[in-house]
PDB file of N, CA and C in Angstrom:
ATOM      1  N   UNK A   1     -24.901 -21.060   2.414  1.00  0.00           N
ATOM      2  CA  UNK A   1     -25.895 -21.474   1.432  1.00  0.00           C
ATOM      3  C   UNK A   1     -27.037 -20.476   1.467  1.00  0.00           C
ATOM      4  N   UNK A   2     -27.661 -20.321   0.349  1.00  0.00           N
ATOM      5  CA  UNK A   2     -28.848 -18.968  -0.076  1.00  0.00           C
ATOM      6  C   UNK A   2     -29.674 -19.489  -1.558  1.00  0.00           C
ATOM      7  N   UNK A   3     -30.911 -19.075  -0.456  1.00  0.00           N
ATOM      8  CA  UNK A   3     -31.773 -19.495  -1.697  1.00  0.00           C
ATOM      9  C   UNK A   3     -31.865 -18.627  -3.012  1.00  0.00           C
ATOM     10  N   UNK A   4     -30.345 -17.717  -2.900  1.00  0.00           N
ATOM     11  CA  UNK A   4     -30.322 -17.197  -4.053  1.00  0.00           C
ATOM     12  C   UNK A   4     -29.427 -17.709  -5.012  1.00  0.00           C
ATOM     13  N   UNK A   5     -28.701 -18.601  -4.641  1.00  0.00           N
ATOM     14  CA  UNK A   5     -27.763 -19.838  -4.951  1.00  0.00           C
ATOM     15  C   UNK A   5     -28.540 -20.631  -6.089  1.00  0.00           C
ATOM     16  N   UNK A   6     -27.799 -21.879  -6.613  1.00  0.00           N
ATOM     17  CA  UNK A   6     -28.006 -22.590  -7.637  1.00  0.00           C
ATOM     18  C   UNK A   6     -27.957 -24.604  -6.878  1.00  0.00           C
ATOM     19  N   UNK A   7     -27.218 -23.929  -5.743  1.00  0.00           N
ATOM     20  CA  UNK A   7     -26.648 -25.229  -4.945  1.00  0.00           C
ATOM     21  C   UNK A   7     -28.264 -26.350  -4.890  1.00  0.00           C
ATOM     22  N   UNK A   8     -29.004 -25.811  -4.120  1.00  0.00           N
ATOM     23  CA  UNK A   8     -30.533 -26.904  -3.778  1.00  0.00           C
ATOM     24  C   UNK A   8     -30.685 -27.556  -5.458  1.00  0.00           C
ATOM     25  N   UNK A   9     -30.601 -26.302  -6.556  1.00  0.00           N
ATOM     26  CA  UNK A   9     -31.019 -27.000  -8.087  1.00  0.00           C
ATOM     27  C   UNK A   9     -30.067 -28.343  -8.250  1.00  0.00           C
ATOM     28  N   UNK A  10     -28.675 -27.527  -8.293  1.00  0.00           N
ATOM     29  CA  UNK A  10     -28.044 -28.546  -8.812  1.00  0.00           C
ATOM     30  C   UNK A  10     -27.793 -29.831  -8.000  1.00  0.00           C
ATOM     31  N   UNK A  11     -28.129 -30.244  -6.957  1.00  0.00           N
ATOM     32  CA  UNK A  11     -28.208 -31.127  -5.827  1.00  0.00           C
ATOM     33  C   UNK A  11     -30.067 -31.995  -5.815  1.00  0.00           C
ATOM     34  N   UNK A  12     -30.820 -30.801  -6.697  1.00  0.00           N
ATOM     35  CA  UNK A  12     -31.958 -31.592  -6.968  1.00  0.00           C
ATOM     36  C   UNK A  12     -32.839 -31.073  -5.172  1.00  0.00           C
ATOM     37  N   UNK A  13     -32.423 -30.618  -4.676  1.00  0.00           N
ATOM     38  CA  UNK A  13     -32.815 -30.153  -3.515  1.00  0.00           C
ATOM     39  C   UNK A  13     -34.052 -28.815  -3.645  1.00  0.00           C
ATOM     40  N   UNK A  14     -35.264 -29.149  -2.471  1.00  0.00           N
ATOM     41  CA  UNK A  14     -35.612 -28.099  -2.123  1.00  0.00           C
ATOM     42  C   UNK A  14     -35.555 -27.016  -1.475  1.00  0.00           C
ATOM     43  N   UNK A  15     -35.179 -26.048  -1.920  1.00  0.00           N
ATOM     44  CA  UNK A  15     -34.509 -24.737  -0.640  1.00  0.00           C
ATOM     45  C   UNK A  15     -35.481 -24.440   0.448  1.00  0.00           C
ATOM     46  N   UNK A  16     -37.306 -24.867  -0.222  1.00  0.00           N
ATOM     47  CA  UNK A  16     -38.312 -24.315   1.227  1.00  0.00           C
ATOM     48  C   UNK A  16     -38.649 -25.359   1.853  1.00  0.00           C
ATOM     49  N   UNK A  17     -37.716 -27.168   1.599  1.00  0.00           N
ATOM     50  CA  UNK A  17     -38.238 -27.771   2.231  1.00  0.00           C
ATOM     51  C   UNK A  17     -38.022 -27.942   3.828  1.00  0.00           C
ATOM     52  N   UNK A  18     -39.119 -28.247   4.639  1.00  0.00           N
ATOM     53  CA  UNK A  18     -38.789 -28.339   6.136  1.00  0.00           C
ATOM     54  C   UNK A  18     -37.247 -28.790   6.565  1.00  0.00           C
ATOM     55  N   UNK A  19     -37.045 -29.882   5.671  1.00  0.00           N
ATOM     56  CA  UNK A  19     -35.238 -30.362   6.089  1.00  0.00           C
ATOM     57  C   UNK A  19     -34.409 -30.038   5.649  1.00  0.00           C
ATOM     58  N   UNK A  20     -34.484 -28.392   4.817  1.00  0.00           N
ATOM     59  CA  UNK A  20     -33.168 -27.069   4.954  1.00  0.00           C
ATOM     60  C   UNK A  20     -33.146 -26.747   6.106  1.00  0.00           C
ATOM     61  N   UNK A  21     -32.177 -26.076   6.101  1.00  0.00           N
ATOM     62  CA  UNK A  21     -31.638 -25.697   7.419  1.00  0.00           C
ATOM     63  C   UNK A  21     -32.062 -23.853   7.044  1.00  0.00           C
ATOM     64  N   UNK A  22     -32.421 -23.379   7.715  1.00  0.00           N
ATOM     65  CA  UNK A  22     -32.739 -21.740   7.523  1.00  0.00           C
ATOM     66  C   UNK A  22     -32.405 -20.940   8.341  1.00  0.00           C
ATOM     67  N   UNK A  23     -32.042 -19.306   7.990  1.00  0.00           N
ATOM     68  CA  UNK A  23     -32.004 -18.692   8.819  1.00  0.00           C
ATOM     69  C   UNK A  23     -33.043 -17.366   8.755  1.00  0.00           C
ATOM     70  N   UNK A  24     -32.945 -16.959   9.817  1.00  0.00           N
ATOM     71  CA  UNK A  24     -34.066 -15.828   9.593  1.00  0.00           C
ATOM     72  C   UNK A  24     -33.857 -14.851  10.731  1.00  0.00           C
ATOM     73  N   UNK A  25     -33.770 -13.247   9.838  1.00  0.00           N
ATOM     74  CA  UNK A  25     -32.754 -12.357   9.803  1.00  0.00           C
ATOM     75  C   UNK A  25     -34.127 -11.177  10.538  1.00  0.00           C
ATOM     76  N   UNK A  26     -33.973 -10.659  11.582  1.00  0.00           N
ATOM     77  CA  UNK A  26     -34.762  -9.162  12.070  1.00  0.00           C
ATOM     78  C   UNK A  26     -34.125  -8.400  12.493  1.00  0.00           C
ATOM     79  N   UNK A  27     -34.723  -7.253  12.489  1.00  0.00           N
ATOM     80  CA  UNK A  27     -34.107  -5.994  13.019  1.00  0.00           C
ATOM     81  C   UNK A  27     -34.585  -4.711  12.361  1.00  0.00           C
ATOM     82  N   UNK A  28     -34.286  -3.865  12.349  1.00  0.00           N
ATOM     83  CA  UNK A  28     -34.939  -2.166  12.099  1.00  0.00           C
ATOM     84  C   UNK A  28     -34.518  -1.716  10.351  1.00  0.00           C
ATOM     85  N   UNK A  29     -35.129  -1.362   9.687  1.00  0.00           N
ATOM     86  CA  UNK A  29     -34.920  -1.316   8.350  1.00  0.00           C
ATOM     87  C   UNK A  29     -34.460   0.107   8.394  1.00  0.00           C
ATOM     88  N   UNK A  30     -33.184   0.680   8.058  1.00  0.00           N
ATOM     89  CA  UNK A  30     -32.923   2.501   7.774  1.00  0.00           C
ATOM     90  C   UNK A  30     -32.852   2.709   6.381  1.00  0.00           C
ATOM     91  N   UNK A  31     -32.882   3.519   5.695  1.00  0.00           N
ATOM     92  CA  UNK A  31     -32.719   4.095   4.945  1.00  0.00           C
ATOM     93  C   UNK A  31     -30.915   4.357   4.678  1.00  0.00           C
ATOM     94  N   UNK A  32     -30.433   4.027   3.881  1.00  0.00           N
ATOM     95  CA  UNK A  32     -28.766   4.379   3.582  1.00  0.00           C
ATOM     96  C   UNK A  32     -28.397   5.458   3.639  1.00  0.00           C
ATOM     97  N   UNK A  33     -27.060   6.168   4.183  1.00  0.00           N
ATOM     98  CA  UNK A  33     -26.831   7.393   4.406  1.00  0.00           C
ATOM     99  C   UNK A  33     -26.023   7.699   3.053  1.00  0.00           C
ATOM    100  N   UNK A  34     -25.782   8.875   3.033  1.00  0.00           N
ATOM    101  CA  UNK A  34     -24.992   9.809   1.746  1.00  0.00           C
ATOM    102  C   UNK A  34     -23.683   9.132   1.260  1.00  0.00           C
ATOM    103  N   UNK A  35     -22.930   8.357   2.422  1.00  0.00           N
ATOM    104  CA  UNK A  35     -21.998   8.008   2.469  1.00  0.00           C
ATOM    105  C   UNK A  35     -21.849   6.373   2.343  1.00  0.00           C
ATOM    106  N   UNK A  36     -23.224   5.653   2.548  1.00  0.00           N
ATOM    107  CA  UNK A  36     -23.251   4.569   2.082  1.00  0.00           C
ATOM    108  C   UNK A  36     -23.421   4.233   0.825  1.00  0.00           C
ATOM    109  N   UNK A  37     -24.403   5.278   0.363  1.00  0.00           N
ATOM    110  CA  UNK A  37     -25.378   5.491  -1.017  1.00  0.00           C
ATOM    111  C   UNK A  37     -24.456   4.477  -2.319  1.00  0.00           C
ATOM    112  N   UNK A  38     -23.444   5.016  -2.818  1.00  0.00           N
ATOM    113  CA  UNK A  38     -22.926   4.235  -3.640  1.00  0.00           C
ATOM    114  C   UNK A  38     -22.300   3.127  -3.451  1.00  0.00           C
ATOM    115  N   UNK A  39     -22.019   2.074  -2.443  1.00  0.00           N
ATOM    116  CA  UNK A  39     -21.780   0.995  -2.569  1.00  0.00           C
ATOM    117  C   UNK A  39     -23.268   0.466  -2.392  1.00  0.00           C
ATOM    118  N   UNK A  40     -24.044   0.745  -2.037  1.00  0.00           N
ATOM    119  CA  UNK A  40     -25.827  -0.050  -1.989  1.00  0.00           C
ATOM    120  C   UNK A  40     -26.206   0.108  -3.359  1.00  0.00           C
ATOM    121  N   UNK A  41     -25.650   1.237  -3.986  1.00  0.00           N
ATOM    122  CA  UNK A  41     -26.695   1.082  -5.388  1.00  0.00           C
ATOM    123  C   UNK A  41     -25.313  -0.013  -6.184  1.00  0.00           C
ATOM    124  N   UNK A  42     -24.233  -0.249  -6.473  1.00  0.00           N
ATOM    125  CA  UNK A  42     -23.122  -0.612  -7.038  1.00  0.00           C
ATOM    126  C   UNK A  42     -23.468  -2.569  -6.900  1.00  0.00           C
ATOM    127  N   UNK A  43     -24.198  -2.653  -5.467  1.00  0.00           N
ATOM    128  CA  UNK A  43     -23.915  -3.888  -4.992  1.00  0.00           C
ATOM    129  C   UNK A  43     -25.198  -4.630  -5.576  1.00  0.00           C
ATOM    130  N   UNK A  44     -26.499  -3.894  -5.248  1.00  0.00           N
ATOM    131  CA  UNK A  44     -27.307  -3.867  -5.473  1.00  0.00           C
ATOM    132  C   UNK A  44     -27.653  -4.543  -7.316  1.00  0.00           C
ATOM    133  N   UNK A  45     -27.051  -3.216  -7.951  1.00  0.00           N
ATOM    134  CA  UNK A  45     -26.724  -3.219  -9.707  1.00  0.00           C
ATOM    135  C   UNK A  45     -26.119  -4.043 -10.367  1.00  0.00           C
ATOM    136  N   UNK A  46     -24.942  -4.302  -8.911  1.00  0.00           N
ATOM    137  CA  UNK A  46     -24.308  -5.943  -9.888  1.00  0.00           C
ATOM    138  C   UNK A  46     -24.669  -7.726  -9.970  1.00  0.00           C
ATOM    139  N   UNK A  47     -25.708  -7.390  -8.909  1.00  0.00           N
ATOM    140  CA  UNK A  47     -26.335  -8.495  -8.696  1.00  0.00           C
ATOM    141  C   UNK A  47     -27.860  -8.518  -9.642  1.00  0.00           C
ATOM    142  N   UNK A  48     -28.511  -7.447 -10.115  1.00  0.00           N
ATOM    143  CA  UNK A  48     -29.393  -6.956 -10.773  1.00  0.00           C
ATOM    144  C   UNK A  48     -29.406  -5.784 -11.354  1.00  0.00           C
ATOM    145  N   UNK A  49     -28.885  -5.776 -12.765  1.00  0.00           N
ATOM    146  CA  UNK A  49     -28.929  -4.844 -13.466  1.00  0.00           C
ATOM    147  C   UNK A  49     -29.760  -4.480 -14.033  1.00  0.00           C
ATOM    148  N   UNK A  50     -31.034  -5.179 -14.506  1.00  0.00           N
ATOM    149  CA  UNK A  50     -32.241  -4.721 -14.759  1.00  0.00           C
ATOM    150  C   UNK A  50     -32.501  -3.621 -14.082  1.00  0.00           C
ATOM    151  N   UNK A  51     -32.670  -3.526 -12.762  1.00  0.00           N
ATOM    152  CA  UNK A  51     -33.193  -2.577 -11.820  1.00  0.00           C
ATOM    153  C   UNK A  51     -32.890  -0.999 -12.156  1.00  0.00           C
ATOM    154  N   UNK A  52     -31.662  -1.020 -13.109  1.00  0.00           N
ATOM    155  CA  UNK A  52     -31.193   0.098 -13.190  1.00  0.00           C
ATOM    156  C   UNK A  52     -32.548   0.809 -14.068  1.00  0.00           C
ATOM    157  N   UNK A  53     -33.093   0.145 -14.751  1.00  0.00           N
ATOM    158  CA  UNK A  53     -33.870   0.630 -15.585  1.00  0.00           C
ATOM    159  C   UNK A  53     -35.770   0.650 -14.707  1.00  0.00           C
ATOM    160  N   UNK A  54     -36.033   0.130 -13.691  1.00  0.00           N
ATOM    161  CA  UNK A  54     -36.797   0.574 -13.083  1.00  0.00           C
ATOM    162  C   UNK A  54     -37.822   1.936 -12.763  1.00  0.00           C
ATOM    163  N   UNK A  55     -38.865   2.162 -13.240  1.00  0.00           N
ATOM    164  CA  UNK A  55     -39.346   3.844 -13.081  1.00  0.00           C
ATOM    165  C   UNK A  55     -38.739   4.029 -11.473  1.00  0.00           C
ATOM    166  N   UNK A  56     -38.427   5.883 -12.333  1.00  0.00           N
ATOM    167  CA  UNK A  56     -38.327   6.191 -10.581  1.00  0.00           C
ATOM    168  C   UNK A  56     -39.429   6.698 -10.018  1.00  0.00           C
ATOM    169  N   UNK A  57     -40.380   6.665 -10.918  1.00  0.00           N
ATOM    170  CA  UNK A  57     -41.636   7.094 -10.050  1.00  0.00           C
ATOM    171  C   UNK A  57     -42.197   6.279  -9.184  1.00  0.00           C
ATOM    172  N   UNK A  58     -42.067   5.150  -9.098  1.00  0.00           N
ATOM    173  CA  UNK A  58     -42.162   4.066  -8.080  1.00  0.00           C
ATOM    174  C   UNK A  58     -41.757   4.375  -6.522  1.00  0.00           C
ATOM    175  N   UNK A  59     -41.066   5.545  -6.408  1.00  0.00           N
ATOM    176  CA  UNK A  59     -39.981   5.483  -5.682  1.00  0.00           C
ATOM    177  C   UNK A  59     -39.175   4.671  -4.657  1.00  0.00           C
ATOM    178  N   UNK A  60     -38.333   3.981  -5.261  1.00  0.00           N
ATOM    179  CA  UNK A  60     -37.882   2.834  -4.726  1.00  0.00           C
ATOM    180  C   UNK A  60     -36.291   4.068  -4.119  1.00  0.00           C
ATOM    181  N   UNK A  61     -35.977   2.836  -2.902  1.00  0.00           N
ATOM    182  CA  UNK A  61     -35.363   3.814  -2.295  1.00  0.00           C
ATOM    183  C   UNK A  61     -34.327   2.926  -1.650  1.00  0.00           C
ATOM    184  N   UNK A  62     -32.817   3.122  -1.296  1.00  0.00           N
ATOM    185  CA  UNK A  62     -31.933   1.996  -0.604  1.00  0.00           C
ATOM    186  C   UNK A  62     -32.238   1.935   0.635  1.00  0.00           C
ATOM    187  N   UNK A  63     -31.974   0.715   1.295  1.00  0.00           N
ATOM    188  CA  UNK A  63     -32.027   0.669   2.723  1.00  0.00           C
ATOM    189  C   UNK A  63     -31.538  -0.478   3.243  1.00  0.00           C
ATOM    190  N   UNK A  64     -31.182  -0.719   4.616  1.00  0.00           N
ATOM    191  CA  UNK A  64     -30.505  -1.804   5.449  1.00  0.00           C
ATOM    192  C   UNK A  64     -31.373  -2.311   6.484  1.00  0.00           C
ATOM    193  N   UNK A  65     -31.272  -3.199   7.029  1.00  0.00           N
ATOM    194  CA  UNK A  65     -31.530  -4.245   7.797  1.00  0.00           C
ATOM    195  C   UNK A  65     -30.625  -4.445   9.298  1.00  0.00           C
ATOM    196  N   UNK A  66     -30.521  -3.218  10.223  1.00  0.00           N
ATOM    197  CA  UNK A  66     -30.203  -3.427  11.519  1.00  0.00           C
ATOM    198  C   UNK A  66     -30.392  -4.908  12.033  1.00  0.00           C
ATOM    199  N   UNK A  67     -29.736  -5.272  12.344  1.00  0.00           N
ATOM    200  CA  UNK A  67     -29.850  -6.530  12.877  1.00  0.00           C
ATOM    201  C   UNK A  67     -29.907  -6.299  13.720  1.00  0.00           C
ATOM    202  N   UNK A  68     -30.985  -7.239  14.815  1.00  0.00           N
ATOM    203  CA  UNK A  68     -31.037  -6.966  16.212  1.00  0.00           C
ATOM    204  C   UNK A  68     -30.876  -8.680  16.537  1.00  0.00           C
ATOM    205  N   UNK A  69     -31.350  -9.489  15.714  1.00  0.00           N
ATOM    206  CA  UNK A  69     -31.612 -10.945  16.015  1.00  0.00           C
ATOM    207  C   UNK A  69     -31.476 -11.874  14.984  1.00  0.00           C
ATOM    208  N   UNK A  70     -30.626 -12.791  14.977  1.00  0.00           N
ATOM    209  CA  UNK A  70     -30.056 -13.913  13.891  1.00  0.00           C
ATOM    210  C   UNK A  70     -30.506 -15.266  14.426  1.00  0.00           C
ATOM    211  N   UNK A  71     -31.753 -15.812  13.737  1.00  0.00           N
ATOM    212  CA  UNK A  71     -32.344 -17.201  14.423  1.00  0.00           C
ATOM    213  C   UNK A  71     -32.214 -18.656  13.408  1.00  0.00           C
ATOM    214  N   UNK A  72     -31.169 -19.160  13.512  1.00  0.00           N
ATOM    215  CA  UNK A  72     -30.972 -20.188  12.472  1.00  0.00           C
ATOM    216  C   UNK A  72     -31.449 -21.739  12.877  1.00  0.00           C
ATOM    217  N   UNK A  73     -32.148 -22.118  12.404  1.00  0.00           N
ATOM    218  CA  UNK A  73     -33.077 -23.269  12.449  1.00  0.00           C
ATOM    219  C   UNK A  73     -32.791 -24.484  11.630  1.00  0.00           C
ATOM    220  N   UNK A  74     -32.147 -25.642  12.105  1.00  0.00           N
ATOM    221  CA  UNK A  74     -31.613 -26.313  11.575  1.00  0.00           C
ATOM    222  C   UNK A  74     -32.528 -27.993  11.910  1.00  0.00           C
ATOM    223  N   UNK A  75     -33.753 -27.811  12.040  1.00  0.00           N
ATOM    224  CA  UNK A  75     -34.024 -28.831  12.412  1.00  0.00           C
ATOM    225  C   UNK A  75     -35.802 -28.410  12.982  1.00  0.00           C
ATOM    226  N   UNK A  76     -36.524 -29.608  13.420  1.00  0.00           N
ATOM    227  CA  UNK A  76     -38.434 -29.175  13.267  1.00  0.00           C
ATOM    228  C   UNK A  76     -38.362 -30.021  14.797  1.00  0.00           C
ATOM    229  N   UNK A  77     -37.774 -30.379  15.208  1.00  0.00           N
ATOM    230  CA  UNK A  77     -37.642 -31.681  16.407  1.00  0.00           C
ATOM    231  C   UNK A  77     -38.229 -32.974  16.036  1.00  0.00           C
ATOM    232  N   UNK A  78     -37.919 -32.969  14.965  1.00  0.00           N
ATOM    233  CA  UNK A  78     -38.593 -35.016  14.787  1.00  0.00           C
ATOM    234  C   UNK A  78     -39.716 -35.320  14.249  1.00  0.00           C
ATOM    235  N   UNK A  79     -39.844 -36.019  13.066  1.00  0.00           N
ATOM    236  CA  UNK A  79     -41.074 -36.522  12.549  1.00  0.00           C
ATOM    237  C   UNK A  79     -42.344 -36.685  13.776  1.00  0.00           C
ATOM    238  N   UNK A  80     -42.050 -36.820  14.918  1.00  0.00           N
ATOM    239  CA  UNK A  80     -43.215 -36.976  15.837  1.00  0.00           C
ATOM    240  C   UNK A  80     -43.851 -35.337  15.684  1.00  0.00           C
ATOM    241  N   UNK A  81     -43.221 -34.373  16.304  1.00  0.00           N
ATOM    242  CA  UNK A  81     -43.325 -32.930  15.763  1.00  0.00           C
ATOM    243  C   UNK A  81     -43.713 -32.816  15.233  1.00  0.00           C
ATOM    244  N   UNK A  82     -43.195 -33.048  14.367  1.00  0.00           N
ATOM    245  CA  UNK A  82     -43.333 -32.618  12.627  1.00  0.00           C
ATOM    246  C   UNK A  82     -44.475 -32.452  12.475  1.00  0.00           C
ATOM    247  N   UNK A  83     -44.817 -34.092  12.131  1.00  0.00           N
ATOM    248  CA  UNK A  83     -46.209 -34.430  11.937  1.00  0.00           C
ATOM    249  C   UNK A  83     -47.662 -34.192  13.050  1.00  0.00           C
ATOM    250  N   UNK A  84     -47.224 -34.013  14.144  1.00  0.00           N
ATOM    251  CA  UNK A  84     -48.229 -33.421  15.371  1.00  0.00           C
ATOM    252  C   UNK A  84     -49.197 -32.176  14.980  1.00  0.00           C
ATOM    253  N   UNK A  85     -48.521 -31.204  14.251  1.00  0.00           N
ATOM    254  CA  UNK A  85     -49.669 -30.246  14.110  1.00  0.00           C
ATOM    255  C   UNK A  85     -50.615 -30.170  13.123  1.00  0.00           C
TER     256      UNK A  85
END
């Protein structure tokens, strides 16, 4: 499930509410190599084709997300919690 999904709408659900379940993604951002280059812009383009039309003076540029750490949070520990702070 992704809050880039339709699933929370059509379920009437909130995707930022505290009782989703989330994950949350770190690690070192690189720059794409020569050899990655066209599946990042391809993947990128088919999910947003607008972008194609983007200034390039902006310079927007591809890049990845090294993962070093995957922290998925499925829970706040309990309305006592919850509500405590």
């Amino acid at each position: 499930l992704s809050l880039a999904t339709d699933f929370s709408r059509k379920h009437v659900f909130d995707p930022h509410s505290p009782l989703s379940a989330h994950i949350m993604l770190s690690g070192t951002v690189t720059n794409v190599n020569e050899m990655e280059m066209d599946f990042a812009r391809h993947s990128l383009f088919i999910q947003h084709p607008d972008m194609k039309t983007w200034p390039s003076s902006h310079n927007w540029f591809f890049a990845k997300l090294n993962l070093t750490n995957v922290w998925i949070l499925d829970h706040f520990g309990g309305p006592k919690i919850y509500f405590s702070v």
